[in-house]
Protein backbone atom coordinates (compact mmCIF):
# COMPACT_ATOMS: atom_id res chain seq x y z
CA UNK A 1 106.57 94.25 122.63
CA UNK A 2 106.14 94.26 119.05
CA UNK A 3 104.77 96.68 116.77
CA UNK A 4 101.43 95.07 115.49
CA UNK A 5 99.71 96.65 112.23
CA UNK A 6 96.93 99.19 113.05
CA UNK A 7 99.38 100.51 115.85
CA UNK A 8 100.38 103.98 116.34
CA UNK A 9 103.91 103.67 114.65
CA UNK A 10 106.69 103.96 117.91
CA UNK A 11 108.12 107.76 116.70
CA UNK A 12 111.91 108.29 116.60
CA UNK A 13 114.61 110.64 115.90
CA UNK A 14 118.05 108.80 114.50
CA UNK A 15 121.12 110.66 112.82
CA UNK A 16 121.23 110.16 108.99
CA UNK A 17 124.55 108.89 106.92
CA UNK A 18 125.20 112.36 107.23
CA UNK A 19 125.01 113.48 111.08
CA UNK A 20 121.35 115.04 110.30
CA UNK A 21 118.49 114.58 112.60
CA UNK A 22 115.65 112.41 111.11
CA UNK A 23 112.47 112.20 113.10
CA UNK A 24 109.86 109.46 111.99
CA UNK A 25 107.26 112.09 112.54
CA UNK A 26 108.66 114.72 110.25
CA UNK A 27 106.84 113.04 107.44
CA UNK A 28 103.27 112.48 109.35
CA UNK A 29 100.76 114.42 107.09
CA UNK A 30 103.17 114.48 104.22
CA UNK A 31 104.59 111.11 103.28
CA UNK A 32 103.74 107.28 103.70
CA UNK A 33 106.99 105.66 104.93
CA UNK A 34 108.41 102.64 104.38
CA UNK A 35 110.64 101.74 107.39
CA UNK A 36 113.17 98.85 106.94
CA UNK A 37 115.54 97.41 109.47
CA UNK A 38 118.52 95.08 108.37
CA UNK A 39 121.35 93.45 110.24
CA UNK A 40 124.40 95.01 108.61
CA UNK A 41 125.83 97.27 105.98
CA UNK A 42 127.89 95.72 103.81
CA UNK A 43 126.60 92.56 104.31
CA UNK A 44 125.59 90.83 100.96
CA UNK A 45 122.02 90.22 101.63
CA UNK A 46 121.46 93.76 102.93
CA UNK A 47 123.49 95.02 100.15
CA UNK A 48 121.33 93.44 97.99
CA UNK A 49 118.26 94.34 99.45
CA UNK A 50 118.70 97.84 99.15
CA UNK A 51 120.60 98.50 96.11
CA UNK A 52 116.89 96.39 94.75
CA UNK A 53 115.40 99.41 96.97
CA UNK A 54 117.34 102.02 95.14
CA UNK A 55 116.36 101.10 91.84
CA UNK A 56 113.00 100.35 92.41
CA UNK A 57 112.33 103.25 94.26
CA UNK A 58 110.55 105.41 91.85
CA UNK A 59 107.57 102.41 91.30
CA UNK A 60 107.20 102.05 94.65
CA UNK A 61 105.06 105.48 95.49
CA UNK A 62 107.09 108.40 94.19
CA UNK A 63 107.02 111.36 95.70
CA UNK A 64 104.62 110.09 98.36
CA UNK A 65 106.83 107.44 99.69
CA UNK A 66 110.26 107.58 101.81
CA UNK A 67 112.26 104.60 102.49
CA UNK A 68 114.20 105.22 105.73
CA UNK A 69 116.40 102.45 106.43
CA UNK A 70 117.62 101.14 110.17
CA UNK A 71 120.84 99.35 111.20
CA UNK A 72 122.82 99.17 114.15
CA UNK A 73 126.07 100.67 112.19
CA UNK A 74 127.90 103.71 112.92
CA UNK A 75 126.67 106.70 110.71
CA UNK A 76 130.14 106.42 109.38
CA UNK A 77 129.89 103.36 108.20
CA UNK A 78 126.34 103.83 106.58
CA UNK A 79 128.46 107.36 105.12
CA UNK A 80 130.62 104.70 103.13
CA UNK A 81 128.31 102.63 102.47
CA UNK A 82 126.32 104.85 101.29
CA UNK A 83 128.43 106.48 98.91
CA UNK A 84 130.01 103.42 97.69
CA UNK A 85 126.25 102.11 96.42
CA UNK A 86 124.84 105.30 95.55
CA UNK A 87 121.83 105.14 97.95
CA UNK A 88 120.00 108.49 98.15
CA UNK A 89 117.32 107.98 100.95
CA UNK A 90 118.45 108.30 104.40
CA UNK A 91 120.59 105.03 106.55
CA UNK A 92 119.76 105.94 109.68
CA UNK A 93 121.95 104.56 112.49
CA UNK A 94 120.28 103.10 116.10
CA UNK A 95 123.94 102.78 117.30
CA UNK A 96 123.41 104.03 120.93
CA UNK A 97 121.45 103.12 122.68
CA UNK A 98 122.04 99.99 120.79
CA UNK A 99 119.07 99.01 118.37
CA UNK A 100 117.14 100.94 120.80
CA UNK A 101 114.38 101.97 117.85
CA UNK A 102 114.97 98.06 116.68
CA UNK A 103 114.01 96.93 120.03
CA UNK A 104 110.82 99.69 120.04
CA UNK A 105 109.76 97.87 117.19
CA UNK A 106 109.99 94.55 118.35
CA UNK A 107 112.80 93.24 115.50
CA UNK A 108 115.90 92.92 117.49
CA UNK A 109 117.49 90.30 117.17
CA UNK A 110 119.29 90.23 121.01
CA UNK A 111 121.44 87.45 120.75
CA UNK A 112 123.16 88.50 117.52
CA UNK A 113 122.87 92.21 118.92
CA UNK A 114 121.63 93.22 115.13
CA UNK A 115 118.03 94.11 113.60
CA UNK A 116 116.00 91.53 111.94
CA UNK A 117 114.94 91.97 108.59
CA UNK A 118 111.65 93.84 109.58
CA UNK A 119 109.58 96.56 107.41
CA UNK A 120 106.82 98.54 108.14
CA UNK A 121 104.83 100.38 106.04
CA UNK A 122 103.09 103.63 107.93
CA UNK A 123 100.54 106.22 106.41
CA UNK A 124 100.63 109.44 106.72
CA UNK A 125 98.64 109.84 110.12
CA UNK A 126 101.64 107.28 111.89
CA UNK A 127 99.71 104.05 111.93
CA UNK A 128 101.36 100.82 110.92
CA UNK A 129 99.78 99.45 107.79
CA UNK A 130 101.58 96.68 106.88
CA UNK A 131 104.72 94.44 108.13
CA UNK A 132 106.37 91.82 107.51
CA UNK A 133 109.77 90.81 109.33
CA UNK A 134 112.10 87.72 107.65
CA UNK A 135 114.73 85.79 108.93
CA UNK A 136 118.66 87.73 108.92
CA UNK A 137 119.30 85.22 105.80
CA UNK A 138 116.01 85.58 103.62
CA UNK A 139 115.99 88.67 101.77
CA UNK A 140 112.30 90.84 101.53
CA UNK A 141 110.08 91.02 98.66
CA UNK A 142 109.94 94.24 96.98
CA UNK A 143 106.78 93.49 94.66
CA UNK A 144 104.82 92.76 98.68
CA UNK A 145 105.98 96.31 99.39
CA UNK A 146 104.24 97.59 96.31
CA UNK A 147 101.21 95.82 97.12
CA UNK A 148 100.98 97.28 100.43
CA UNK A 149 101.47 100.48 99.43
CA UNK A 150 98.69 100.62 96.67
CA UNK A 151 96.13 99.65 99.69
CA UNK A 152 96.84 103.18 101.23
């Protein structure tokens, strides 16, 4: 079932690009979060996507904002990736069970065995605020993000 907006966001715990823990609810109280879910790293559109992420990171909320990002990838691959495109927030990997937080969410794509391009925005007491998901091959827009995120 999907994730509808008002919703008590689904809480997980994923390993970083790094191996560490990350719990959604570590930043309930503390930090809005922007959750996004892509197909693939390295893929051109997701590549893309969140190198536009990286940049405009700092005019999308600050300090009050995280971006975690989702993918089906190995944390070893989102490792590479990572450092190869300089991306500071955390790639967290729902490799096993596979896109298990994906298909929490309601944006896995079961067929293709890869996430959907879905985002959620979630405020700092875990309730979905905002979503939007797009097709694998139409990339997001940022500037909706920003929008959102001034509403909280």
């Amino acid at each position: 079932m999907a994730v509808k907006v008002g919703d008590a966001a689904p809480d997980f715990e994923l390993k970083d690009q790094h191996g560490a823990p990350v719990k959604l609810s570590d930043f309930r109280g503390e930090k809005n979060v922007v959750l996004v879910f892509y197909p693939l790293a390295f893929s051109g559109v997701c590549t893309g996507e969140l190198c536009q992420i990286r940049d405009e990171l700092p005019t999308l909320g600050g300090d009050d904002v995280q971006v975690l990002a989702v993918s089906v990838d190995s944390m070893f691959a989102l490792r590479a990736w990572a450092e190869q495109e300089k991306y500071q927030f955390p790639l967290l990997s729902d490799f096993w069970p596979h896109g298990g937080v994906a298909q929490r969410y309601g944006v896995f794509d079961e067929e293709r065995g890869v996430a959907t391009r879905g985002t959620f925005i979630i405020d700092t007491q875990g309730v979905v605020r905002w979503k939007v998901e797009n097709a694998i091959p139409d990339a997001r827009d940022l500037d909706e993000y920003r929008t959102a995120l001034a509403g909280l």
